[in-house]
Protein backbone atom coordinates (compact mmCIF):
# COMPACT_ATOMS: atom_id res chain seq x y z
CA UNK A 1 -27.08 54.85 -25.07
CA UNK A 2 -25.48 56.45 -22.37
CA UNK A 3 -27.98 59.06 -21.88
CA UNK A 4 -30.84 56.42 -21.86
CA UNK A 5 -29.33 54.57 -18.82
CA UNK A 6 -29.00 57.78 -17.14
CA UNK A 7 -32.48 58.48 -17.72
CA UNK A 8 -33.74 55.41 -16.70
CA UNK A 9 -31.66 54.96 -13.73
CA UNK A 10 -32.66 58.43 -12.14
CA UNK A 11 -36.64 57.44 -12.86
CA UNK A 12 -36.17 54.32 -11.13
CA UNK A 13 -34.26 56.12 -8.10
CA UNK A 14 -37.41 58.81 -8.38
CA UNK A 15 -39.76 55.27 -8.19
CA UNK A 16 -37.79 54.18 -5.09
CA UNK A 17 -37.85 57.64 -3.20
CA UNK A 18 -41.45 57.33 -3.05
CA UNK A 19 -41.82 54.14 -1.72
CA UNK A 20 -43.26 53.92 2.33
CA UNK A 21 -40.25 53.50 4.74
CA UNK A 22 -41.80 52.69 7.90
CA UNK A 23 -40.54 49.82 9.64
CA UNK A 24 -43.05 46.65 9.42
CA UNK A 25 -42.99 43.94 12.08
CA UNK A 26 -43.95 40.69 10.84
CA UNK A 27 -45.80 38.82 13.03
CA UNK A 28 -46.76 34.94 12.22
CA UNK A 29 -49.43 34.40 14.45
CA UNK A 30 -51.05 35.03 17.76
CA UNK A 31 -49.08 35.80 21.22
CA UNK A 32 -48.16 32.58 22.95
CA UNK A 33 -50.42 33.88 25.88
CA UNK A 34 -53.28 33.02 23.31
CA UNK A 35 -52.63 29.98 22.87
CA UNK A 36 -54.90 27.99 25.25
CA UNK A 37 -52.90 24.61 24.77
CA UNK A 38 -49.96 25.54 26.17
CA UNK A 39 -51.74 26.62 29.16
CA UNK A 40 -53.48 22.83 29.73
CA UNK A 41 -51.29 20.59 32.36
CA UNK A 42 -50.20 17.80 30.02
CA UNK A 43 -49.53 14.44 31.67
CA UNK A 44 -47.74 11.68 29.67
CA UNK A 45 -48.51 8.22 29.67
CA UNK A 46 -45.93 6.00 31.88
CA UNK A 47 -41.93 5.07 30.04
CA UNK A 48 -41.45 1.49 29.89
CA UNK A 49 -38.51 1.02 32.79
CA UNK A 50 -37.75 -2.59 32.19
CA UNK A 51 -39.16 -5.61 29.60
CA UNK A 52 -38.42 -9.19 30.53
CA UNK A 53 -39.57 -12.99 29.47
CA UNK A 54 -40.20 -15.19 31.99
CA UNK A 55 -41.04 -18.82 31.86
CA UNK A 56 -43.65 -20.35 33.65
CA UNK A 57 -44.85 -23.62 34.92
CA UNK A 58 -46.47 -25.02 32.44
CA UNK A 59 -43.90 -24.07 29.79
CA UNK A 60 -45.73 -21.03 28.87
CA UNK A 61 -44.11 -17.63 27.61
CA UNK A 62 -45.03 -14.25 28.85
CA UNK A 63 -43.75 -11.45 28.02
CA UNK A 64 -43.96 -8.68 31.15
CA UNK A 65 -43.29 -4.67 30.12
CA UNK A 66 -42.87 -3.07 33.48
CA UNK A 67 -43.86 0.73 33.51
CA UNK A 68 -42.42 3.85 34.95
CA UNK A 69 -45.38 4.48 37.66
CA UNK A 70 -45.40 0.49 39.11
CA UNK A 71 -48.30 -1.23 36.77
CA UNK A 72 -47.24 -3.57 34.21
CA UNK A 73 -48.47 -4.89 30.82
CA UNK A 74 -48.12 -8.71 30.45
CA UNK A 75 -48.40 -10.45 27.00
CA UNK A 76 -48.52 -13.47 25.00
CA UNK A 77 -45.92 -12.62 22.33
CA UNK A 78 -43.93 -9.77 21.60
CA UNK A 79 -45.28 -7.68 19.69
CA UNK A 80 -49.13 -7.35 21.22
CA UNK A 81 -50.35 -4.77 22.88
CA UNK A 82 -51.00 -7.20 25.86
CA UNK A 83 -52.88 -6.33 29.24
CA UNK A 84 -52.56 -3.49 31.76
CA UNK A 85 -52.13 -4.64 36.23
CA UNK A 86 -52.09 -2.34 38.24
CA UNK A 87 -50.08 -1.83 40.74
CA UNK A 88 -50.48 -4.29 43.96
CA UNK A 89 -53.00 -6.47 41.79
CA UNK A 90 -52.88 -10.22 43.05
CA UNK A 91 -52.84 -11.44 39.23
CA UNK A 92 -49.40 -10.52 39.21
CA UNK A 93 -47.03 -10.49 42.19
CA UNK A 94 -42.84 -9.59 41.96
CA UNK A 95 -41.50 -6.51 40.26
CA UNK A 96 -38.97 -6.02 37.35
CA UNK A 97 -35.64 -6.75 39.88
CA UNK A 98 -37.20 -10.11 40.80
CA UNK A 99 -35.88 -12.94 39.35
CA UNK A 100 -39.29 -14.99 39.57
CA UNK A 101 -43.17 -13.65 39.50
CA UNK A 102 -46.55 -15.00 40.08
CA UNK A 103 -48.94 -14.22 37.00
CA UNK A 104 -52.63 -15.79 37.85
CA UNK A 105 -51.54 -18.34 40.27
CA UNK A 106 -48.59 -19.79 38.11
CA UNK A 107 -44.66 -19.01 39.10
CA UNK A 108 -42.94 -17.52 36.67
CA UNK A 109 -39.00 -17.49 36.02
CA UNK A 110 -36.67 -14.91 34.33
């Protein structure tokens, strides 16, 4: 029994002897100077710096998301998507420190 595990063990280390020992770099894919969309200037869309309710004349609710790069998106209710101004439009005068805005005409009240 003894003899067989001998014999076995020394044609296994024989099996391993032969095997190729050159190093081997793995690679997983291409250099990241191939990658053409890291190259591309990537711009993102404008942060949301403040969100307020205001009230206006005629009892009305809307709902004003002020962005990051001075355009705003005014809605009807929360959760729409609601309408882009730009900046310096005259449908919607004040910014996000104000305490009241214009918004088509009608002033508005935090």
């Amino acid at each position: 029994m003894t003899r067989q595990f001998t014999i076995l063990a020394l044609a296994a280390a024989a099996a391993l002897a032969g095997c190729n020992n050159e190093d081997h770099t793995i690679v997983a894919g291409p250099g990241a100077d191939d990658q053409p969309m890291n190259n591309v200037g990537v711009t993102l869309p404008p942060s949301i710096a403040a969100s307020k309710a205001y009230r206006c004349k005629d009892n009305s609710l809307i709902y004003v998301d002020w962005l990051s790069d001075g355009t705003a998106r005014v809605k009807k209710t929360r959760e729409e998507v609601g309408t882009t101004i730009a900046a310096g439009d005259k449908a919607l005068t004040g910014d996000s420190k104000a305490a009241s805005i214009s918004y088509n005409g009608q002033s508005c009240k935090a």
